[in-house]
PDB file of N, CA and C in Angstrom:
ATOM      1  N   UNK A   1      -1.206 -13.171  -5.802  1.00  0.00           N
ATOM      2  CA  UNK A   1      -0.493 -12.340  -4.869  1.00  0.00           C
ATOM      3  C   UNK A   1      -1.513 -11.499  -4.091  1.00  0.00           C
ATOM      4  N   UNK A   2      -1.210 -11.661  -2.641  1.00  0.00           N
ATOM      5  CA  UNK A   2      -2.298 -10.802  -1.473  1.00  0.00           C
ATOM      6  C   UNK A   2      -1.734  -9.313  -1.626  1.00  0.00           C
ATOM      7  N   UNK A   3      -2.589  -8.687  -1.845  1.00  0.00           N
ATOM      8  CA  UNK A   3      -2.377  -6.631  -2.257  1.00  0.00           C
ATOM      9  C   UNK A   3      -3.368  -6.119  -1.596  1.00  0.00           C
ATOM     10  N   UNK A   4      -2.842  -5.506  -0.774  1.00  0.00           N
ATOM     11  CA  UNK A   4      -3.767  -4.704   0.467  1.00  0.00           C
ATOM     12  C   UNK A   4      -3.634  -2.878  -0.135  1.00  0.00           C
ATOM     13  N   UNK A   5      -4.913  -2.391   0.020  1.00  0.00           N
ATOM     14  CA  UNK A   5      -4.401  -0.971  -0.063  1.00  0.00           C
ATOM     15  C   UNK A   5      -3.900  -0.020   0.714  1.00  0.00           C
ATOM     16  N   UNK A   6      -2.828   0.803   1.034  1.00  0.00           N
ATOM     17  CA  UNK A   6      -3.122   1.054   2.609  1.00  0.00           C
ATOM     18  C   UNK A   6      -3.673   2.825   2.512  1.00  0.00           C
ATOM     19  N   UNK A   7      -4.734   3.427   3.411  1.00  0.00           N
ATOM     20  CA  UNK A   7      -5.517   4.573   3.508  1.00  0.00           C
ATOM     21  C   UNK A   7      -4.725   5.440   4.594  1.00  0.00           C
ATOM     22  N   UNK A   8      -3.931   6.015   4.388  1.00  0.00           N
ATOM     23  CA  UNK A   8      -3.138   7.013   5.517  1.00  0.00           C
ATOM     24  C   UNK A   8      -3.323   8.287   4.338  1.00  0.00           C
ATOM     25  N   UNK A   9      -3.110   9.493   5.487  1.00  0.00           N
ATOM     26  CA  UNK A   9      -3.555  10.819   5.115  1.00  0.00           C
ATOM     27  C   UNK A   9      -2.052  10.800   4.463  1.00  0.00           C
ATOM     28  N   UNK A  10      -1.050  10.771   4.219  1.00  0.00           N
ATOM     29  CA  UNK A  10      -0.077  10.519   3.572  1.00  0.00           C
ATOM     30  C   UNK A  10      -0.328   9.880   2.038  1.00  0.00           C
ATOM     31  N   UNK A  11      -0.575   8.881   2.249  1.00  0.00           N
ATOM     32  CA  UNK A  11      -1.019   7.860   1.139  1.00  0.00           C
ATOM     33  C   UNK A  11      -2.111   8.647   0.302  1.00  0.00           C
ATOM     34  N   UNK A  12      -3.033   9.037   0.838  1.00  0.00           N
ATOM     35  CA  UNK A  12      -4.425  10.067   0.005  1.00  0.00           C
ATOM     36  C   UNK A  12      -3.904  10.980  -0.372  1.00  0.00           C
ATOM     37  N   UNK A  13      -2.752  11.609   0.168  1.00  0.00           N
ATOM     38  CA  UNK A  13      -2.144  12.968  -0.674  1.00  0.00           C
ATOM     39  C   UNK A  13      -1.369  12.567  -1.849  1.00  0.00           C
ATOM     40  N   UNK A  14      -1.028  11.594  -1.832  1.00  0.00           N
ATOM     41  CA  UNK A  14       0.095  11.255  -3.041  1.00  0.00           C
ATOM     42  C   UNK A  14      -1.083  10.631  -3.667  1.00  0.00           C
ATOM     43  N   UNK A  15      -2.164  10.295  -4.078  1.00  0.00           N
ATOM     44  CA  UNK A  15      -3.499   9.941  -4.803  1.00  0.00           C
ATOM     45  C   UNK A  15      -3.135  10.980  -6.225  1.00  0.00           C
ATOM     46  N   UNK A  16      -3.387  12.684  -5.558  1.00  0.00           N
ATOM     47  CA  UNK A  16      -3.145  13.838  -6.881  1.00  0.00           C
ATOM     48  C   UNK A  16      -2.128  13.578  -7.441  1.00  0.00           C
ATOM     49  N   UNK A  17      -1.129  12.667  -7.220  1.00  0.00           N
ATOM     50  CA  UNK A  17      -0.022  12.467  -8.398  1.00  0.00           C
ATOM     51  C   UNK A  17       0.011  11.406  -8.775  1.00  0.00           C
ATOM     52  N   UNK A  18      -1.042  11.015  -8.537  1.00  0.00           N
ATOM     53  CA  UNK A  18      -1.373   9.288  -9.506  1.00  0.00           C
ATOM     54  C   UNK A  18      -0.332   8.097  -8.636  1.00  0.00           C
ATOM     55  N   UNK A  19       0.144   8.612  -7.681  1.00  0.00           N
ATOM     56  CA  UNK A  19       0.999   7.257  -6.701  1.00  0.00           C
ATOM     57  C   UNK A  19      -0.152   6.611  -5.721  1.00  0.00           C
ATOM     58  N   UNK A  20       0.244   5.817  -5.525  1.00  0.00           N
ATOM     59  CA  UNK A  20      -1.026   4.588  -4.708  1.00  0.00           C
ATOM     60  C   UNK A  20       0.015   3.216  -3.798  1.00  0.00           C
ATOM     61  N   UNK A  21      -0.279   3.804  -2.548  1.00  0.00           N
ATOM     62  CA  UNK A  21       0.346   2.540  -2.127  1.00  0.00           C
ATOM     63  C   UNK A  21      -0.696   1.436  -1.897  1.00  0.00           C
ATOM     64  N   UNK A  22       0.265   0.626  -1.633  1.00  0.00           N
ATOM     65  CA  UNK A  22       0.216  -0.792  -1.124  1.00  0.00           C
ATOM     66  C   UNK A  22       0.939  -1.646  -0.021  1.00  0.00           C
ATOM     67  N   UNK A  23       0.192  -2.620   0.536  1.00  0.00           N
ATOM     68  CA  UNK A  23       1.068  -3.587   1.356  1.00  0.00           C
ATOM     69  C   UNK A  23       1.159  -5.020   0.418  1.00  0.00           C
ATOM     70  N   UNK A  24       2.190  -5.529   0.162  1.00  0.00           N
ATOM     71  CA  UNK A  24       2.405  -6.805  -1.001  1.00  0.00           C
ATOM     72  C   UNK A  24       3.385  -7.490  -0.145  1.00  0.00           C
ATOM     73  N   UNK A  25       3.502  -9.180   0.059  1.00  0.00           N
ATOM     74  CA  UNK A  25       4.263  -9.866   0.498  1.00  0.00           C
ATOM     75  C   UNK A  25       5.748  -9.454   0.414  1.00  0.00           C
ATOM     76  N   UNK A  26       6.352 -10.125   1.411  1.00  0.00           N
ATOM     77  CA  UNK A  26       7.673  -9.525   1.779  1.00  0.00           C
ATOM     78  C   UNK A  26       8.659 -10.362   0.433  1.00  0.00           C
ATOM     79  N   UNK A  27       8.008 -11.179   0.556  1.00  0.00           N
ATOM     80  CA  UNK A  27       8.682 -11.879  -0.598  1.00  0.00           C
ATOM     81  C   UNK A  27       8.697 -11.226  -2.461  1.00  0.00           C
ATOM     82  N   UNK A  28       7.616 -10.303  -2.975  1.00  0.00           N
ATOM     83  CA  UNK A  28       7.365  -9.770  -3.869  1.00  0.00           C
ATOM     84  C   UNK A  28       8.602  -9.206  -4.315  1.00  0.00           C
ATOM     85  N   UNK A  29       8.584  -9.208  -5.461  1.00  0.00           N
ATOM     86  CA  UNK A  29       9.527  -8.548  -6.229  1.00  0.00           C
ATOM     87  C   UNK A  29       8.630  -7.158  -7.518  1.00  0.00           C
ATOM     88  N   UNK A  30       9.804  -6.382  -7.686  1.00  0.00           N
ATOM     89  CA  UNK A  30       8.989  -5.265  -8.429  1.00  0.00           C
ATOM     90  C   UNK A  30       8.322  -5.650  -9.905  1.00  0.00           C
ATOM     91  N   UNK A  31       9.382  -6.676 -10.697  1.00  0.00           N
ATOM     92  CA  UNK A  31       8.340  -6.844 -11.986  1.00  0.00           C
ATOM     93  C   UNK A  31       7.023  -7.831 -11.271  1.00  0.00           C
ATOM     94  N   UNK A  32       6.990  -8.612 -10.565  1.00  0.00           N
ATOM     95  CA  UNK A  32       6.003  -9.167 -10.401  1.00  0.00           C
ATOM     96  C   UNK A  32       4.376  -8.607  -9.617  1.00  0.00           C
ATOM     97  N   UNK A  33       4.679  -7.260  -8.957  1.00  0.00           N
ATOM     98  CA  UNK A  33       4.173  -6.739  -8.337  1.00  0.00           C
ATOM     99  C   UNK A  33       3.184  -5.516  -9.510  1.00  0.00           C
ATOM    100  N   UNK A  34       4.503  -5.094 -10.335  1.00  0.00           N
ATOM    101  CA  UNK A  34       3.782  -4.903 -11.513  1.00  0.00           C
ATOM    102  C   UNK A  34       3.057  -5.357 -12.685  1.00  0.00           C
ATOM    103  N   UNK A  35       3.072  -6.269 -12.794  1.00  0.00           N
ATOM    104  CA  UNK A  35       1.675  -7.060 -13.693  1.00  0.00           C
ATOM    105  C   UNK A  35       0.841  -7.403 -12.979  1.00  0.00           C
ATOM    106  N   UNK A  36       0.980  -7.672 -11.472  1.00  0.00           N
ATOM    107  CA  UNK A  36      -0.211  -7.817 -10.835  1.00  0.00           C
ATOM    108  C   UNK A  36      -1.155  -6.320 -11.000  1.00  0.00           C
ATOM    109  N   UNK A  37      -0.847  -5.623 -10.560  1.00  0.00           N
ATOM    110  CA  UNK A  37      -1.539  -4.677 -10.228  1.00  0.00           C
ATOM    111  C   UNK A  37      -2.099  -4.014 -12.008  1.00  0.00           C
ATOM    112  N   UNK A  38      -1.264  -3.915 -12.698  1.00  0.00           N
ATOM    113  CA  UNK A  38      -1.687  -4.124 -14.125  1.00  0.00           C
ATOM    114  C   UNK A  38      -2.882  -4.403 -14.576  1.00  0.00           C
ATOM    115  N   UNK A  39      -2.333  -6.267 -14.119  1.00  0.00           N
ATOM    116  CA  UNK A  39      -3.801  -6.843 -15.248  1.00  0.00           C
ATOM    117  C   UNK A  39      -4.894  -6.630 -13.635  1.00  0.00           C
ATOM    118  N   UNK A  40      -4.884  -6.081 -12.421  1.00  0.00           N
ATOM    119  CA  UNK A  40      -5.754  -6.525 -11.772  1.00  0.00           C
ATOM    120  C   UNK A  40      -6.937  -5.130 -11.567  1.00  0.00           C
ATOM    121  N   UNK A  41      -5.765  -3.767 -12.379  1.00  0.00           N
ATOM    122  CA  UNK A  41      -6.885  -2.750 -12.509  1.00  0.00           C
ATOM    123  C   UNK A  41      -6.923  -2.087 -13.908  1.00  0.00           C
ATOM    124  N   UNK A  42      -6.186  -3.204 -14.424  1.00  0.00           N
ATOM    125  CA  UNK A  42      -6.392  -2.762 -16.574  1.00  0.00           C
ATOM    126  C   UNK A  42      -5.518  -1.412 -16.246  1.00  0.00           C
ATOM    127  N   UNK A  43      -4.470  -0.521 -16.155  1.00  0.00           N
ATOM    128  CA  UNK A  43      -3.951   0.304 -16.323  1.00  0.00           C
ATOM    129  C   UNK A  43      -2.210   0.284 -17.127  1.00  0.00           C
ATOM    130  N   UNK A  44      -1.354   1.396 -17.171  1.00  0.00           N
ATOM    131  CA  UNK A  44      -0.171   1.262 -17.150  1.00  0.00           C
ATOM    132  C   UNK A  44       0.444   1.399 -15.845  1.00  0.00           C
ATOM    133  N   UNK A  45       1.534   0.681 -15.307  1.00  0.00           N
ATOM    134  CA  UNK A  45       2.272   1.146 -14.400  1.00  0.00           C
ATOM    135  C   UNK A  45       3.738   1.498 -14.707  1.00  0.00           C
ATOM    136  N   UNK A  46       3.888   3.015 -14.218  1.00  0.00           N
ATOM    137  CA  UNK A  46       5.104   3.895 -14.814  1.00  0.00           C
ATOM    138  C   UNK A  46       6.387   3.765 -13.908  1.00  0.00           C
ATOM    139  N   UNK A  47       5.929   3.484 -12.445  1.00  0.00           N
ATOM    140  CA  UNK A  47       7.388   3.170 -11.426  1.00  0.00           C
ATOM    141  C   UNK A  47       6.317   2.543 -10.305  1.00  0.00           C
ATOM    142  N   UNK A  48       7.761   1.703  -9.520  1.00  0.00           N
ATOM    143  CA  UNK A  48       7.378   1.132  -8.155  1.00  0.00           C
ATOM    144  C   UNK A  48       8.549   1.563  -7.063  1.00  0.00           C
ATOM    145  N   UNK A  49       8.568   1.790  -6.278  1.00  0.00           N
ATOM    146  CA  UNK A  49       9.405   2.259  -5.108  1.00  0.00           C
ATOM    147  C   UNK A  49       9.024   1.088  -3.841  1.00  0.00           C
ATOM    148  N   UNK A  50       9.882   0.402  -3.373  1.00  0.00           N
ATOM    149  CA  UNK A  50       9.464  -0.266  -2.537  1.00  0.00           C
ATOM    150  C   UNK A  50      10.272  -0.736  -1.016  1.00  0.00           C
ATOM    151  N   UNK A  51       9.553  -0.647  -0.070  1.00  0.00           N
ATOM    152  CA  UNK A  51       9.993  -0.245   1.371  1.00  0.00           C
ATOM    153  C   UNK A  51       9.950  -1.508   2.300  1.00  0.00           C
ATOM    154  N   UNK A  52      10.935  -2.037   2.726  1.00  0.00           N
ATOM    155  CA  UNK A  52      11.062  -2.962   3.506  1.00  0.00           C
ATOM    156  C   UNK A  52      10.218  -2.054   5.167  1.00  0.00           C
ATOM    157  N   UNK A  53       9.511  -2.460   5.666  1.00  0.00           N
ATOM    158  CA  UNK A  53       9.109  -1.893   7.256  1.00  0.00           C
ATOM    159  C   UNK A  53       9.452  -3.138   8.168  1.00  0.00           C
ATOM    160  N   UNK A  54       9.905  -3.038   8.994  1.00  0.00           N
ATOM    161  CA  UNK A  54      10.466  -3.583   9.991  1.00  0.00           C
ATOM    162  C   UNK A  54       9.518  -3.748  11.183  1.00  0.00           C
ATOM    163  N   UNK A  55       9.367  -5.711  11.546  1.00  0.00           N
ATOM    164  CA  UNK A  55       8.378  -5.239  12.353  1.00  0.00           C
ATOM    165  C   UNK A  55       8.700  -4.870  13.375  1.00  0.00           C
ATOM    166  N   UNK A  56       8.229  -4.723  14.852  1.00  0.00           N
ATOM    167  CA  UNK A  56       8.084  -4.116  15.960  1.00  0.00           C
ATOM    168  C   UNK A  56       7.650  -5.128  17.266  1.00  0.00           C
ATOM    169  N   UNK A  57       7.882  -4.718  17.663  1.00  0.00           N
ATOM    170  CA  UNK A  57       7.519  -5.267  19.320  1.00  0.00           C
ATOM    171  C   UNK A  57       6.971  -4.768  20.154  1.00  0.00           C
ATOM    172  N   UNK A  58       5.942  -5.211  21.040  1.00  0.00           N
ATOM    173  CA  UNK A  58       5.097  -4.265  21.560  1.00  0.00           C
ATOM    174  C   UNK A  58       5.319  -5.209  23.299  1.00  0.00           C
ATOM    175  N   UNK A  59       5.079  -4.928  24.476  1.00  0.00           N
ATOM    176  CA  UNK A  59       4.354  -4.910  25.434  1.00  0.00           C
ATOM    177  C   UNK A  59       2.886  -5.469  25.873  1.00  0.00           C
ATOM    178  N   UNK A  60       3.147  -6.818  25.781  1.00  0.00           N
ATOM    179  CA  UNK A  60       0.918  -6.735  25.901  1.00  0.00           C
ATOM    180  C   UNK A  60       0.472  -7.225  27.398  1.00  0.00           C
ATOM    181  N   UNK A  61      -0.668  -7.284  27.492  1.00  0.00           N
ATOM    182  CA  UNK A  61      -1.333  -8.290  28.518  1.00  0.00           C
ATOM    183  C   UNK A  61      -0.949  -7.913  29.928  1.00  0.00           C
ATOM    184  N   UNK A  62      -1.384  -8.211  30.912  1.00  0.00           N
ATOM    185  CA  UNK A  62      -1.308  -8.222  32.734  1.00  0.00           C
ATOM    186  C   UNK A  62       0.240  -8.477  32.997  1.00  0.00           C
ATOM    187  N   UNK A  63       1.025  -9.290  32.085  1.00  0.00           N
ATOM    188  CA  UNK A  63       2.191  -9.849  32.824  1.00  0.00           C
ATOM    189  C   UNK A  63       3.404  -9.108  31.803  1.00  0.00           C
ATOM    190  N   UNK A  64       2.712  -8.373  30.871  1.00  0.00           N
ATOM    191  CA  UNK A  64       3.666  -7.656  30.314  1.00  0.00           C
ATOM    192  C   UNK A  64       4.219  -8.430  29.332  1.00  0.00           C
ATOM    193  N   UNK A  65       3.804  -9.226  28.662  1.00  0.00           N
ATOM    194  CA  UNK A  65       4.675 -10.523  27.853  1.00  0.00           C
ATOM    195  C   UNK A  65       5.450  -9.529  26.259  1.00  0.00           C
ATOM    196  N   UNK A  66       6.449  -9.332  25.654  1.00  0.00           N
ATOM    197  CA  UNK A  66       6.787  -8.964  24.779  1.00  0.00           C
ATOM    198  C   UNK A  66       6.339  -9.577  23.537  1.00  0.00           C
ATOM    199  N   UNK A  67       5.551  -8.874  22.482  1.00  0.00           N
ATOM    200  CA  UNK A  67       4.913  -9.450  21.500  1.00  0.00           C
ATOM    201  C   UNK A  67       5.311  -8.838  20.065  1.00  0.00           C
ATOM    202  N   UNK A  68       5.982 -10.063  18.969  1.00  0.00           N
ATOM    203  CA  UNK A  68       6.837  -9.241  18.117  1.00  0.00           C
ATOM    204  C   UNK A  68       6.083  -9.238  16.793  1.00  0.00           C
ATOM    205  N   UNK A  69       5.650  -8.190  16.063  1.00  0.00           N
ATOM    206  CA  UNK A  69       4.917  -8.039  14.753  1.00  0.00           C
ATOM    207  C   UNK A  69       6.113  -8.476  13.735  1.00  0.00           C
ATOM    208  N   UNK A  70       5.546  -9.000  12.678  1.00  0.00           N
ATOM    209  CA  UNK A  70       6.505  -9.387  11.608  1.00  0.00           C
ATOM    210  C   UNK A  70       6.579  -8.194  10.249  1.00  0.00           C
ATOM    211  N   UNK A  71       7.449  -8.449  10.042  1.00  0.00           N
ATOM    212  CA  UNK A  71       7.727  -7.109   8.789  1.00  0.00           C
ATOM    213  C   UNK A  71       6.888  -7.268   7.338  1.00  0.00           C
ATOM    214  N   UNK A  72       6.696  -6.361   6.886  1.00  0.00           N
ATOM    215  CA  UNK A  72       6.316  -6.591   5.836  1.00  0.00           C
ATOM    216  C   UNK A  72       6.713  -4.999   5.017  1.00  0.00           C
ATOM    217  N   UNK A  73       5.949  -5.354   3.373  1.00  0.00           N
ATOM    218  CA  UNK A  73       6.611  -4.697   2.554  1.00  0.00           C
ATOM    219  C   UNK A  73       5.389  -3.889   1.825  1.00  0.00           C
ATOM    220  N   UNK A  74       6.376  -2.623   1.497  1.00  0.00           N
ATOM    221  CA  UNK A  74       5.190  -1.350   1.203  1.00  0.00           C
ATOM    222  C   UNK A  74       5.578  -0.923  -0.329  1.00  0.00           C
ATOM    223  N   UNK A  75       4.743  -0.717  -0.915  1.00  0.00           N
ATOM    224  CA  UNK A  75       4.838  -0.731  -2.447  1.00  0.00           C
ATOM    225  C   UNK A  75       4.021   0.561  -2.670  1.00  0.00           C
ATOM    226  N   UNK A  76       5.085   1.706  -3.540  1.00  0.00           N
ATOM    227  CA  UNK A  76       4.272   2.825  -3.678  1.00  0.00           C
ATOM    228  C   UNK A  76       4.550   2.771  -5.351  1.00  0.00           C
ATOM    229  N   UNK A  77       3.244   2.608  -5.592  1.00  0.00           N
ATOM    230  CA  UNK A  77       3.168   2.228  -7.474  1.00  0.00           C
ATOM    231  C   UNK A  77       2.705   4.147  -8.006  1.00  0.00           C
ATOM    232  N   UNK A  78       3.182   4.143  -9.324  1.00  0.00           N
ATOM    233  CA  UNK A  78       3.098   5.280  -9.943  1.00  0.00           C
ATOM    234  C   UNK A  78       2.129   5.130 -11.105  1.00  0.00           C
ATOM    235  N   UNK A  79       1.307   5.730 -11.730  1.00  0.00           N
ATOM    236  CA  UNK A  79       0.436   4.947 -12.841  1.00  0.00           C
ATOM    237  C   UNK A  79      -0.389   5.845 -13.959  1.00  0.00           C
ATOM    238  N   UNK A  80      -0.440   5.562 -15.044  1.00  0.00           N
ATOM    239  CA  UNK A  80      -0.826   6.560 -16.017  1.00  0.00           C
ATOM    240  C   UNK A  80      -2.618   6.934 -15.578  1.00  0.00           C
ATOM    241  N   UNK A  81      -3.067   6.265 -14.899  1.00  0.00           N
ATOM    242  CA  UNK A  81      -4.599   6.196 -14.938  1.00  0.00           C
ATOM    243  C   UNK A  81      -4.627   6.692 -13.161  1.00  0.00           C
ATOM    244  N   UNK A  82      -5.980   7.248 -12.683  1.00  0.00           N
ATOM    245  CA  UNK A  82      -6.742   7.257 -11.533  1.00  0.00           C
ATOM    246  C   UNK A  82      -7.021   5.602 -11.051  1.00  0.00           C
ATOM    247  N   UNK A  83      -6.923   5.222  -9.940  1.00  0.00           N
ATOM    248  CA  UNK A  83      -7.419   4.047  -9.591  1.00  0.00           C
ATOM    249  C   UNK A  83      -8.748   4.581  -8.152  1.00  0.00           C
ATOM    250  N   UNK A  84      -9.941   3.723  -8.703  1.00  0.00           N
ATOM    251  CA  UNK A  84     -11.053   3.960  -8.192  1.00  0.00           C
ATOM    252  C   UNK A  84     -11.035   3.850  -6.904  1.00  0.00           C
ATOM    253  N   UNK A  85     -10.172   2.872  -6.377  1.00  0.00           N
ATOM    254  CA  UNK A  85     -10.340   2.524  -4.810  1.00  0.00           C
ATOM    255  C   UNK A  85      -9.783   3.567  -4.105  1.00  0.00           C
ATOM    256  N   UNK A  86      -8.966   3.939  -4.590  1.00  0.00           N
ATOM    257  CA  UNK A  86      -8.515   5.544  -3.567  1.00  0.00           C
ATOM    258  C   UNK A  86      -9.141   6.769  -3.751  1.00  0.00           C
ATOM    259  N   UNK A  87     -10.120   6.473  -5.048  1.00  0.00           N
ATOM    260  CA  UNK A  87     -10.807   7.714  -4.716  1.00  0.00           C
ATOM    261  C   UNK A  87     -12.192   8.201  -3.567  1.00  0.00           C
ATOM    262  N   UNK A  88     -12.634   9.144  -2.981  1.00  0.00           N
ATOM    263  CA  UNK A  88     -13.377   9.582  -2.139  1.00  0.00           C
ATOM    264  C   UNK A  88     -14.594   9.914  -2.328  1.00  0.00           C
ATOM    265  N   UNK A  89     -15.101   9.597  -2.081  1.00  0.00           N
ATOM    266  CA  UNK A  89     -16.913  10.270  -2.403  1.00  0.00           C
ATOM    267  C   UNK A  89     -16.991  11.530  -2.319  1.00  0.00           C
ATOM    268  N   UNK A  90     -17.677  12.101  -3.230  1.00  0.00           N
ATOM    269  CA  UNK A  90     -17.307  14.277  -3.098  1.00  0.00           C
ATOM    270  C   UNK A  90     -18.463  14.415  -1.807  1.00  0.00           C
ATOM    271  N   UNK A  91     -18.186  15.360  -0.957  1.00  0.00           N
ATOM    272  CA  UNK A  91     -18.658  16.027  -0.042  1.00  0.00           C
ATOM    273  C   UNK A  91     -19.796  16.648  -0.721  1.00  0.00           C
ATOM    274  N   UNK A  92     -21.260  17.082   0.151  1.00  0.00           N
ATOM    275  CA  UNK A  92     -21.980  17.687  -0.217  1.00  0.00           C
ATOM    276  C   UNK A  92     -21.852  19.253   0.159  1.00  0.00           C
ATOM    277  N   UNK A  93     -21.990  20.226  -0.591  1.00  0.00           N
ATOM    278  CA  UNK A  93     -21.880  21.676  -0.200  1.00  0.00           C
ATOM    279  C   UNK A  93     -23.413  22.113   0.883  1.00  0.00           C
ATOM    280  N   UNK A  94     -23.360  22.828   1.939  1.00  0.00           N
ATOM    281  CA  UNK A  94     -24.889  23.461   2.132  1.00  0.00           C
ATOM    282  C   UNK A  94     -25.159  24.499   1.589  1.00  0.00           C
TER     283      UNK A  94
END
């Protein structure tokens, strides 16, 4: 299963409560989404909340052609442990 992390100043704030999103196929389901992420960072996972996003349509190019993004699905996992990839490198003090 393809598991993207996603980095929004939203997403980094919910980090201090141990939640961590994700982007996971539209097709995913929650137990399956949870053993992935499981065996793929050795932790427990305590809840999943998960968000259908709807895609969008945009405007592109010289002639204006309508161009439609496809939807996909957002997975905000809850977890007994810190996961490394969302964490930040500490700032240096002067």
């Amino acid at each position: 299963m393809q598991i993207k992390p996603i980095y929004t100043e939203k997403s980094l704030k919910n980090t201090a409560l141990k939640r961590y999103t994700f982007a996971v196929p539209i097709m995913a389901r929650k137990d399956e989404i949870k053993k992935d992420i499981a065996k793929r960072f050795t932790l427990k996972v305590l809840k999943i909340s998960t968000i259908v996003v709807h895609g969008k349509s945009k405007r592109v190019g010289k002639k204006r052609i309508e161009k439609h993004y496809p939807s996909w699905k957002k997975a905000i996992v809850t977890t007994d442990k810190e996961i490394a990839l969302f964490t930040a490198p500490a700032e240096e003090k002067k």
